[in-house]
C-alpha atoms as a PDB file:
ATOM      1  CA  UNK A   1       0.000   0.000   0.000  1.00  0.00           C
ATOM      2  CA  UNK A   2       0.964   3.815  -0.833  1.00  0.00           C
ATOM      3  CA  UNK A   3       1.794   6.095   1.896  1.00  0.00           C
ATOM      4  CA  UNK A   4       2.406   9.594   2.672  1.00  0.00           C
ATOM      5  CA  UNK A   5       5.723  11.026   2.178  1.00  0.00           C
ATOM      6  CA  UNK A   6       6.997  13.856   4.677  1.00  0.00           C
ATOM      7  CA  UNK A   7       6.103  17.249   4.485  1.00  0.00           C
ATOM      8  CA  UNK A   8       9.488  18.216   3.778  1.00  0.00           C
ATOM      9  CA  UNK A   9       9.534  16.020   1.081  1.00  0.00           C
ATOM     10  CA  UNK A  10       6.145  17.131  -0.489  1.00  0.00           C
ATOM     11  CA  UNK A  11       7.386  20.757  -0.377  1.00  0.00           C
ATOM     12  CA  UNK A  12      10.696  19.593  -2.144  1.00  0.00           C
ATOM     13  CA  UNK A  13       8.624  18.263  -5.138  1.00  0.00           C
ATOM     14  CA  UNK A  14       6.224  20.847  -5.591  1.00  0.00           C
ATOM     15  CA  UNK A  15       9.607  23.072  -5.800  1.00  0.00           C
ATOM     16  CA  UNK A  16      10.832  20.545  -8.903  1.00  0.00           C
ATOM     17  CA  UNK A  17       7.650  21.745 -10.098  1.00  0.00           C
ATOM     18  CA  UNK A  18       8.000  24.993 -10.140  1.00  0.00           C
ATOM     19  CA  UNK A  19      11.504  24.827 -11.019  1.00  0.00           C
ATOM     20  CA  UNK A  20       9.999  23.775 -14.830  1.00  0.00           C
ATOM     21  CA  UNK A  21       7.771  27.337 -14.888  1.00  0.00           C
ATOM     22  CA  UNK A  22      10.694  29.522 -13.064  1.00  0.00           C
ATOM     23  CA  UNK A  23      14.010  30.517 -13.806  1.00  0.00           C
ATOM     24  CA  UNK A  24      16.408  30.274 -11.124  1.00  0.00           C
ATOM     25  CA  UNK A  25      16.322  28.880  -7.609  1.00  0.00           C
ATOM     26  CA  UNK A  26      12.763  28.282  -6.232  1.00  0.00           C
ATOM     27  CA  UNK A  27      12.946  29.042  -2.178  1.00  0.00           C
ATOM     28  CA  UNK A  28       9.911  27.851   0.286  1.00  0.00           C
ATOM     29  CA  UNK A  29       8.686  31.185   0.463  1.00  0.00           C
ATOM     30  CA  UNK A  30       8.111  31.078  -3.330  1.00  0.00           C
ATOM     31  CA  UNK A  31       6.080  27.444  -2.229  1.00  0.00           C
ATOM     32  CA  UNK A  32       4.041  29.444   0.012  1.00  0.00           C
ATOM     33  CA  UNK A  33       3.230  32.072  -2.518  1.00  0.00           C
ATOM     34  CA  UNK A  34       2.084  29.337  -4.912  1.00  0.00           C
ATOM     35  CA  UNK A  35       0.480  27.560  -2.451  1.00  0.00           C
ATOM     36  CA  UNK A  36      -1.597  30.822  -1.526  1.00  0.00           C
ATOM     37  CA  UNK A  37      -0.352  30.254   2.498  1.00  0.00           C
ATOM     38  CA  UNK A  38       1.741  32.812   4.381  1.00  0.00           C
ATOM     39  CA  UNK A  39       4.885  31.505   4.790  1.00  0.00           C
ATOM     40  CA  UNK A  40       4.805  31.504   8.399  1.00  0.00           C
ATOM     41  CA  UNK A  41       2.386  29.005   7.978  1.00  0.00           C
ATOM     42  CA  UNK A  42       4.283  26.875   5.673  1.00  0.00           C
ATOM     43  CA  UNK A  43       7.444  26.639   7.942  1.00  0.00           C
ATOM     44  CA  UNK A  44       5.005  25.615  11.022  1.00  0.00           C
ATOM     45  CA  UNK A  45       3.745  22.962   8.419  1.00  0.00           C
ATOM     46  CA  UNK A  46       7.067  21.647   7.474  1.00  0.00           C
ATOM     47  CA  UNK A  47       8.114  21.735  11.651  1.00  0.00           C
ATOM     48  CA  UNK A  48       4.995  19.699  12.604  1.00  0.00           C
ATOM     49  CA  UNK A  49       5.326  17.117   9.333  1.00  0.00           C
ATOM     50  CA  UNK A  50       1.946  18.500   8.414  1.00  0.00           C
ATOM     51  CA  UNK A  51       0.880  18.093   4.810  1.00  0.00           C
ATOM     52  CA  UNK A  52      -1.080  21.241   3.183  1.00  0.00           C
ATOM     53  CA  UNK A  53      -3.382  19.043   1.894  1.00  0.00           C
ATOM     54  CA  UNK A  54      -6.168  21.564   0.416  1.00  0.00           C
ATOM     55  CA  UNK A  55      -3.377  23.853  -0.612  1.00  0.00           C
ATOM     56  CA  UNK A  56      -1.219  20.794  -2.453  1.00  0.00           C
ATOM     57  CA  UNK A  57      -4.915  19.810  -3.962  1.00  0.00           C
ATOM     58  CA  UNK A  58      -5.490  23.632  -5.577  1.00  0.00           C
ATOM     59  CA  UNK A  59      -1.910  23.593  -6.774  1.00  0.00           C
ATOM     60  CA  UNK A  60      -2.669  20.160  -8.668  1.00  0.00           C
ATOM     61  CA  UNK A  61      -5.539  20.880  -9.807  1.00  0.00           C
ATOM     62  CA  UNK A  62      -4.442  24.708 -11.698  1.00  0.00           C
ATOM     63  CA  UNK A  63      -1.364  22.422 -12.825  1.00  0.00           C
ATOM     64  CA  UNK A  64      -3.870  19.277 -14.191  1.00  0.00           C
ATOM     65  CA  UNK A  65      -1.186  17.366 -11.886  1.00  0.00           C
ATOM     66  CA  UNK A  66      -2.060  14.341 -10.134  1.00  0.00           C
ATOM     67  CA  UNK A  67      -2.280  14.626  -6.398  1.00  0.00           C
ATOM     68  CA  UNK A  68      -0.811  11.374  -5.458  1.00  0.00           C
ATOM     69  CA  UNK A  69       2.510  11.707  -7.876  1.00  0.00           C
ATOM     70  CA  UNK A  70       3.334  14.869  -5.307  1.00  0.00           C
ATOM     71  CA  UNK A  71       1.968  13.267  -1.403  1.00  0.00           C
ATOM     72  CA  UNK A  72       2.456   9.736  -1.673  1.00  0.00           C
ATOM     73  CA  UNK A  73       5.080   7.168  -2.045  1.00  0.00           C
ATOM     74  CA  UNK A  74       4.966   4.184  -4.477  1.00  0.00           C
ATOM     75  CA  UNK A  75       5.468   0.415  -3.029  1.00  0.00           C
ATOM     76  CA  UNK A  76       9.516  -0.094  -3.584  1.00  0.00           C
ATOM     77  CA  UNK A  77      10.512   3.928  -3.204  1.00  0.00           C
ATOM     78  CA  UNK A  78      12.535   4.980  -1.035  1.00  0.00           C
END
């Protein structure tokens, strides 16, 4: 069975995301802005290994992205 992957990790590949529509570096406080969260809120979040789950779902959905490519991890991943 699939499970979750960390927050941190979540965060990491919506930023590998990003990185294909941005130039440059992508920084967590460019996450939050795309995630329409304060960043504050995004760094308590990553602390507490707690997913932004409607967030990550409006950020798939402008993107036609699958959710569960980005939160979960396959059987056999590390």
């Amino acid at each position: 069975m699939d499970e979750f992957v960390e927050c941190r990790e979540v965060i990491e590949r919506v930023k590998d995301i990003l990185s294909n529509e941005i130039d440059g570096f992508i920084f967590d406080y460019m996450v939050a802005d795309e995630l329409k969260i304060p960043y504050s809120t995004l760094r308590f979040k990553i602390v507490k290994n707690k997913l932004p789950l409607k967030e990550i779902a409006r950020f798939c959905y402008d993107r036609d992205l699958i959710i569960n490519d980005i939160i979960l991890r396959k059987k056999g991943e590390n």
